[in-house]
C-alpha atoms as a PDB file:
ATOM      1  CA  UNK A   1     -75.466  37.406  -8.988  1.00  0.00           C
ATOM      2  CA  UNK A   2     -72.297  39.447  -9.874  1.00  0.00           C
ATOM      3  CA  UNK A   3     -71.139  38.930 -13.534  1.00  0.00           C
ATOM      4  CA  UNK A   4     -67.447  39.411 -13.471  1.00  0.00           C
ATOM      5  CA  UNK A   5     -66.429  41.133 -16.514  1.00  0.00           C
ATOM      6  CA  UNK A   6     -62.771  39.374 -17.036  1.00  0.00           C
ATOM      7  CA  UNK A   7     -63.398  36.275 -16.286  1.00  0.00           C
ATOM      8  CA  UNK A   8     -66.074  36.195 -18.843  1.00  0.00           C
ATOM      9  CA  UNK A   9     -64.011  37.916 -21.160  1.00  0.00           C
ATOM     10  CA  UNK A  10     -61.356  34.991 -20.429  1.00  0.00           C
ATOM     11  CA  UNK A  11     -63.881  32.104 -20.649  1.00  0.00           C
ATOM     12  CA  UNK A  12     -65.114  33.718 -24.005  1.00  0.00           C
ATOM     13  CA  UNK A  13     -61.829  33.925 -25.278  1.00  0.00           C
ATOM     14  CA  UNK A  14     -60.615  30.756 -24.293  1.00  0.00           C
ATOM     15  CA  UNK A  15     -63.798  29.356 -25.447  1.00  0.00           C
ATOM     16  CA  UNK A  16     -63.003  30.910 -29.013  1.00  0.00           C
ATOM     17  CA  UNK A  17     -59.474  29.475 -29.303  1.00  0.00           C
ATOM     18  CA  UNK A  18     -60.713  26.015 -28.667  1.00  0.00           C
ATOM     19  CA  UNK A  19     -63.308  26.077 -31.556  1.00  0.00           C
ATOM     20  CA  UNK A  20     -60.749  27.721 -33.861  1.00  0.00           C
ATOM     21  CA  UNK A  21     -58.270  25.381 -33.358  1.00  0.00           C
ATOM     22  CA  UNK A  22     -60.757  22.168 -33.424  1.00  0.00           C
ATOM     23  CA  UNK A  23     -61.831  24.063 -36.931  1.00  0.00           C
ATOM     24  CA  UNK A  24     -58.715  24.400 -37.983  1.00  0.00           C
ATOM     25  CA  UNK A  25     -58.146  20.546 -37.774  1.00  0.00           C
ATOM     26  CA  UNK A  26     -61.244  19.511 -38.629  1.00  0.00           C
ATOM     27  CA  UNK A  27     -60.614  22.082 -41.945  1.00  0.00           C
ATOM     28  CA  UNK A  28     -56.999  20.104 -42.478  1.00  0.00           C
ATOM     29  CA  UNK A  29     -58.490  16.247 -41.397  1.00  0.00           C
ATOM     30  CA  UNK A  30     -61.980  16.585 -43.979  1.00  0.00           C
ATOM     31  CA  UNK A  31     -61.823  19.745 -46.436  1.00  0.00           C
ATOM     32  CA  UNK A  32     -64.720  18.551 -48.384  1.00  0.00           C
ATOM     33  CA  UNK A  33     -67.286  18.180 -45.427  1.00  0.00           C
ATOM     34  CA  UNK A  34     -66.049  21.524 -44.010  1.00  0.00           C
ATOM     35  CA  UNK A  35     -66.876  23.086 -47.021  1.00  0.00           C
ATOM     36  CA  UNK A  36     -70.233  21.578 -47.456  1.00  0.00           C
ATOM     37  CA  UNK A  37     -70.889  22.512 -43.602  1.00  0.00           C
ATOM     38  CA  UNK A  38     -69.758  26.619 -44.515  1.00  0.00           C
ATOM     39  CA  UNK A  39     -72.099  26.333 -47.505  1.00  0.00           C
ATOM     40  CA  UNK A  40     -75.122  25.292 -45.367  1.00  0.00           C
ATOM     41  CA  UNK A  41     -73.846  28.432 -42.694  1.00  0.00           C
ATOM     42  CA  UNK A  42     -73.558  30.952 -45.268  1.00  0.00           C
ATOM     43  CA  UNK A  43     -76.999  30.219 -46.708  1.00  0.00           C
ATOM     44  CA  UNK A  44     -75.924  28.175 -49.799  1.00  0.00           C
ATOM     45  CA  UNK A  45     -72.954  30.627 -50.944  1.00  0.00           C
ATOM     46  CA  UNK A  46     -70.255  28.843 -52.589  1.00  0.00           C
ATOM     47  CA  UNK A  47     -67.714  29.856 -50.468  1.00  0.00           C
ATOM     48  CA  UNK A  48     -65.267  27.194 -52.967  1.00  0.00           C
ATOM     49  CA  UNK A  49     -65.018  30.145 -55.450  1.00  0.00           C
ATOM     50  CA  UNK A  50     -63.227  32.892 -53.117  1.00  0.00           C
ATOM     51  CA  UNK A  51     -61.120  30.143 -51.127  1.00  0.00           C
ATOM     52  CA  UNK A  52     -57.339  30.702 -51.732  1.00  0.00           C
ATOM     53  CA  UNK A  53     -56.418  27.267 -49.569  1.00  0.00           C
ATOM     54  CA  UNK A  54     -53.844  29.203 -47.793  1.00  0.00           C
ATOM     55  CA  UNK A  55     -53.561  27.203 -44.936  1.00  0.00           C
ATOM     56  CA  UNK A  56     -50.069  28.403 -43.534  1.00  0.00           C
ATOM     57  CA  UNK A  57     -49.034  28.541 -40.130  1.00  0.00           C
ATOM     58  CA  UNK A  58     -48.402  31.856 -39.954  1.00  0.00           C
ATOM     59  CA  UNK A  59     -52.529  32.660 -41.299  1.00  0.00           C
ATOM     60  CA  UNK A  60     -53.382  29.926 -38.851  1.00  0.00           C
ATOM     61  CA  UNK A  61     -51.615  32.314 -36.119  1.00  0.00           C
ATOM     62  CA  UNK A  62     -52.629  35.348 -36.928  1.00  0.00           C
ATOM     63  CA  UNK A  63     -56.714  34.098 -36.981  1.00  0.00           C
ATOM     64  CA  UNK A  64     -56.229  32.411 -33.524  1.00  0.00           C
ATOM     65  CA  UNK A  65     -55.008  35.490 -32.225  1.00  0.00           C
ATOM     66  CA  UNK A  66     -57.428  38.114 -33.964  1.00  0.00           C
ATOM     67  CA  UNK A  67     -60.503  35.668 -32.630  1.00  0.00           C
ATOM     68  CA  UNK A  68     -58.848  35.220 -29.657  1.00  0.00           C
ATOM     69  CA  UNK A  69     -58.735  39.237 -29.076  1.00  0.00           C
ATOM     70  CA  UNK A  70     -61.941  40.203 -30.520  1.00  0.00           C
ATOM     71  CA  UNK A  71     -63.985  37.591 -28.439  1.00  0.00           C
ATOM     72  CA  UNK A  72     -61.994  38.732 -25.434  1.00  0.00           C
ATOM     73  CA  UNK A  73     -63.692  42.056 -26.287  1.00  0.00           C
ATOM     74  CA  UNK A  74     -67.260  40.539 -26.576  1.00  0.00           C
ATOM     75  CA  UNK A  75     -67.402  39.258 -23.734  1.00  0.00           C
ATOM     76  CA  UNK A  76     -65.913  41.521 -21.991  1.00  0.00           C
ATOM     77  CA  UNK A  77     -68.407  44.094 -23.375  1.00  0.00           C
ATOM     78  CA  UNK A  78     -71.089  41.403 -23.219  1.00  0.00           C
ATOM     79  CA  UNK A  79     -70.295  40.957 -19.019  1.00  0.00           C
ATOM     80  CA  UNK A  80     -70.502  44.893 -18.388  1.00  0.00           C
ATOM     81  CA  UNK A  81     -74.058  45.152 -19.951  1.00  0.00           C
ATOM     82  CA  UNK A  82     -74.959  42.034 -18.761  1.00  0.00           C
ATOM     83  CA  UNK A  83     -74.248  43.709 -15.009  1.00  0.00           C
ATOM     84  CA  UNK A  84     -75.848  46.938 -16.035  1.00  0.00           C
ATOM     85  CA  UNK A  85     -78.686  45.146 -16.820  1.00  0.00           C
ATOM     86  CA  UNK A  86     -78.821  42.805 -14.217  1.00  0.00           C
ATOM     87  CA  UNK A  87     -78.937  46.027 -11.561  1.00  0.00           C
ATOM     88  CA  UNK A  88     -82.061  47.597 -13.057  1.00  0.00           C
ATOM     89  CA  UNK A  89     -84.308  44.159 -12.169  1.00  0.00           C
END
């Protein structure tokens, strides 16, 4: 099977902006369980002490986009290896 490199790039992307925005409400809707949940991620750091709770549109906007890019990237990168590979079997 063929692994086409945009539209994995696209479905990664799109993918990406989903979850952010979902995290981004779920962030707004229960700020105490979302920071209990990071904790457990980042193995017990208290992320509380470096959070600057700004939660602005315009941060909100500009971390859609820049996840929305970068996992573009991945899996467009992630596709073209994955067809590289997939030709030496």
């Amino acid at each position: 099977m063929k692994k086409d490199s945009l539209t994995t790039a696209n479905a990664v992307s799109a993918t990406t902006a989903i979850v952010y925005v979902a995290c981004a409400l779920f962030f707004i809707l229960a700020p105490g369980l979302s920071m209990a949940i990071t904790k457990t991620w980042f193995h017990g750091i208290d992320i509380s002490l470096i959070n600057g709770r700004t939660n602005t549109i315009d941060s909100f906007i500009l971390g859609l986009v820049s996840a929305t890019i970068s996992s573009w990237i991945v899996g467009y990168v992630f596709a073209l290896f994955y067809t590289s590979f997939a030709k030496k079997r």
